[in-house]
C-alpha atoms as a PDB file:
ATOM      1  CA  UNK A   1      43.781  38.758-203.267  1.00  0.00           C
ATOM      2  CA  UNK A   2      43.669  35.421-201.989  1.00  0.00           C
ATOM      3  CA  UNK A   3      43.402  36.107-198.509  1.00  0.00           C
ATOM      4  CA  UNK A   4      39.118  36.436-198.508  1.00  0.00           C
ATOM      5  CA  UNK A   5      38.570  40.187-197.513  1.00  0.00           C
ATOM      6  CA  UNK A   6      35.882  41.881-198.886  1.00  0.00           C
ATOM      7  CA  UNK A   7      38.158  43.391-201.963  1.00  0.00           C
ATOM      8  CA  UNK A   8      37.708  40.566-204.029  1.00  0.00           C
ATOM      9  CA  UNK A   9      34.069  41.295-204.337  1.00  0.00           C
ATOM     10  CA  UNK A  10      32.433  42.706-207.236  1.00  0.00           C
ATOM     11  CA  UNK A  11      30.947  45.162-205.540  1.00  0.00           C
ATOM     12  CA  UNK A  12      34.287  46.378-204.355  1.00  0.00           C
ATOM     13  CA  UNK A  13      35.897  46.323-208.191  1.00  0.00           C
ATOM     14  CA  UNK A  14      32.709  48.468-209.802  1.00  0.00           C
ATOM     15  CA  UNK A  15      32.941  51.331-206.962  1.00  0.00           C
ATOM     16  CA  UNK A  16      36.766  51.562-208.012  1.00  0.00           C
ATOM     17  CA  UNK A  17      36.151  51.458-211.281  1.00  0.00           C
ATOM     18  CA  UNK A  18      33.772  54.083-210.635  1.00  0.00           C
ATOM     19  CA  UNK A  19      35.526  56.492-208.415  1.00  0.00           C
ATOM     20  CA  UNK A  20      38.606  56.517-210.595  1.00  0.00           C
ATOM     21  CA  UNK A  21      37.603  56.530-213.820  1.00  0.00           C
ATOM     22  CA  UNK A  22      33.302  56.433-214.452  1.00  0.00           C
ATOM     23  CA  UNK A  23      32.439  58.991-212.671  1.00  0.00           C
ATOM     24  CA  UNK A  24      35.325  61.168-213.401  1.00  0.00           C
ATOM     25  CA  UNK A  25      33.813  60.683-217.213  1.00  0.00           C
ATOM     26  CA  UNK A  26      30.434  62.106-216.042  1.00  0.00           C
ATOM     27  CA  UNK A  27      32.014  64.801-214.324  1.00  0.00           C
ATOM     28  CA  UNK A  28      33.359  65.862-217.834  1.00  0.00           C
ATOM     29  CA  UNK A  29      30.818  64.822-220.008  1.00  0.00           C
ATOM     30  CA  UNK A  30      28.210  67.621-217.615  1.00  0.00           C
ATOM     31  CA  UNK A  31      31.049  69.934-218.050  1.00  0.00           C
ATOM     32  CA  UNK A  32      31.329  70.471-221.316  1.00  0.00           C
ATOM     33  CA  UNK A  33      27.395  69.236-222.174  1.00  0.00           C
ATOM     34  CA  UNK A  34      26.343  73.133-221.386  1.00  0.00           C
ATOM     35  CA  UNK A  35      29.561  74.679-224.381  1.00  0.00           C
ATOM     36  CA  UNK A  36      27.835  71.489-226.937  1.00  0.00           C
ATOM     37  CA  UNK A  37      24.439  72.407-226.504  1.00  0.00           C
ATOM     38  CA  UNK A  38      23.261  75.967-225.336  1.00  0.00           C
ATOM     39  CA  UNK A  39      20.023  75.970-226.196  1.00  0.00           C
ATOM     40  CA  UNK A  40      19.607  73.520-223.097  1.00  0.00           C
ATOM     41  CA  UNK A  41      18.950  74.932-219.492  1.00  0.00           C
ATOM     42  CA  UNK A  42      22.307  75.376-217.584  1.00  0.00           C
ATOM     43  CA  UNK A  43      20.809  73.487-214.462  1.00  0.00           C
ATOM     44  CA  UNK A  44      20.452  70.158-216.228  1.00  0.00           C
ATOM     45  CA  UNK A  45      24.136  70.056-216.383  1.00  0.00           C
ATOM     46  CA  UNK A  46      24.754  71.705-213.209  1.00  0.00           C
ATOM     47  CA  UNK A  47      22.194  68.841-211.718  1.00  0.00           C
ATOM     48  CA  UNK A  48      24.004  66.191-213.173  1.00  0.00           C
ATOM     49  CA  UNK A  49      27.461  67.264-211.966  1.00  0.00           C
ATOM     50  CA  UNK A  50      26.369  67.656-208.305  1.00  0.00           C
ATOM     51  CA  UNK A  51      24.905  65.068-208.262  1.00  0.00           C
ATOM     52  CA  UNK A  52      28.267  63.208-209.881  1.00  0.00           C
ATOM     53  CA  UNK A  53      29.972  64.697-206.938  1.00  0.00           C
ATOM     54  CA  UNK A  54      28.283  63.398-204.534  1.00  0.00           C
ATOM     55  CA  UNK A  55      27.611  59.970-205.877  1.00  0.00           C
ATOM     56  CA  UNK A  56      31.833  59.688-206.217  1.00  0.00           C
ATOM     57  CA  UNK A  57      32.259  60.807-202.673  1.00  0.00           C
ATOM     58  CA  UNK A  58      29.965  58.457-201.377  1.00  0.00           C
ATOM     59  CA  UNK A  59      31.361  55.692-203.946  1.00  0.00           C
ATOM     60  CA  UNK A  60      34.603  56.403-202.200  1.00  0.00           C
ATOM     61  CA  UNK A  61      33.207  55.985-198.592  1.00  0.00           C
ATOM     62  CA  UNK A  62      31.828  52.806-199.263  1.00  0.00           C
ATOM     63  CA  UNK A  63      34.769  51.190-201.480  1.00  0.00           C
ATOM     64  CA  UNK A  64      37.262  52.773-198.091  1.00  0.00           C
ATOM     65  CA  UNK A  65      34.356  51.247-195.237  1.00  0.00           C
ATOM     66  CA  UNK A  66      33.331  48.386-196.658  1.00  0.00           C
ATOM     67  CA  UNK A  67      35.276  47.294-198.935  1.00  0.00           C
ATOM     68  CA  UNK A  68      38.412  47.268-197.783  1.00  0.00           C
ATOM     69  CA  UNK A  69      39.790  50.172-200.312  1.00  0.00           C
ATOM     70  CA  UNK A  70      43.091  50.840-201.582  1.00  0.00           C
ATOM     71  CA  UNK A  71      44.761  53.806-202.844  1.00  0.00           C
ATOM     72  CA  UNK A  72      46.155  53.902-206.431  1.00  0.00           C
ATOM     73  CA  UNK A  73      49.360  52.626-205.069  1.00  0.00           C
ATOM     74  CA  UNK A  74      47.812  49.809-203.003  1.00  0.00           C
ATOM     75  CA  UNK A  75      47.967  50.543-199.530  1.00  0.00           C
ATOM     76  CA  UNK A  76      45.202  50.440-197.306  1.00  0.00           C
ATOM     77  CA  UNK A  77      43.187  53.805-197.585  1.00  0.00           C
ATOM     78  CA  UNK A  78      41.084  55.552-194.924  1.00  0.00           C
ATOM     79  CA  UNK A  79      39.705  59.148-194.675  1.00  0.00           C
ATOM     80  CA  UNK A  80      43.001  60.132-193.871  1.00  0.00           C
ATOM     81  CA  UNK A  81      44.707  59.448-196.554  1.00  0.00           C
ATOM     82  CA  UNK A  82      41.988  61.299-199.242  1.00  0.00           C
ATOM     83  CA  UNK A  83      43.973  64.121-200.390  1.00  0.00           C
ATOM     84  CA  UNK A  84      42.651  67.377-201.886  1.00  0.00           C
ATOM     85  CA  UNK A  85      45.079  68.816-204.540  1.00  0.00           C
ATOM     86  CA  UNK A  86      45.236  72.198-204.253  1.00  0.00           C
END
């Protein structure tokens, strides 16, 4: 984007990067960590997936507030537009 908003930063392409696919990855990866290796408590996993949660929410605040976020088909996105398939 030539026009000099905040979504050319770098800052703005890692929380995208992030949101849609890294931490989607992490999500999985504490999943299915638990069925790989039982011998390990439960709440390590469980830890790491809240704690995935919340870090892609908030990824997705700050890539929508401050960095001028799109949605996958490149309109502008807002809280409005974060849908919750049911």
């Amino acid at each position: 984007m030539a026009d000099g908003k905040s979504t050319d930063s770098v800052l703005g392409l890692f929380l995208r990067l992030y949101w849609m696919m890294l931490g989607n990855g992490v999500l999985v990866i504490a999943a299915a960590f638990p069925l790989a290796y039982p011998q390990i408590p439960v709440v390590l996993p469980l830890a790491v997936f809240g704690l995935g949660v919340i870090s892609l929410i908030a990824a997705r605040f700050i890539d929508i507030r401050f960095c001028g976020g799109q949605t996958s088909d490149g309109t502008p996105a807002s809280p409005n537009t974060v849908h919750i398939s049911t």
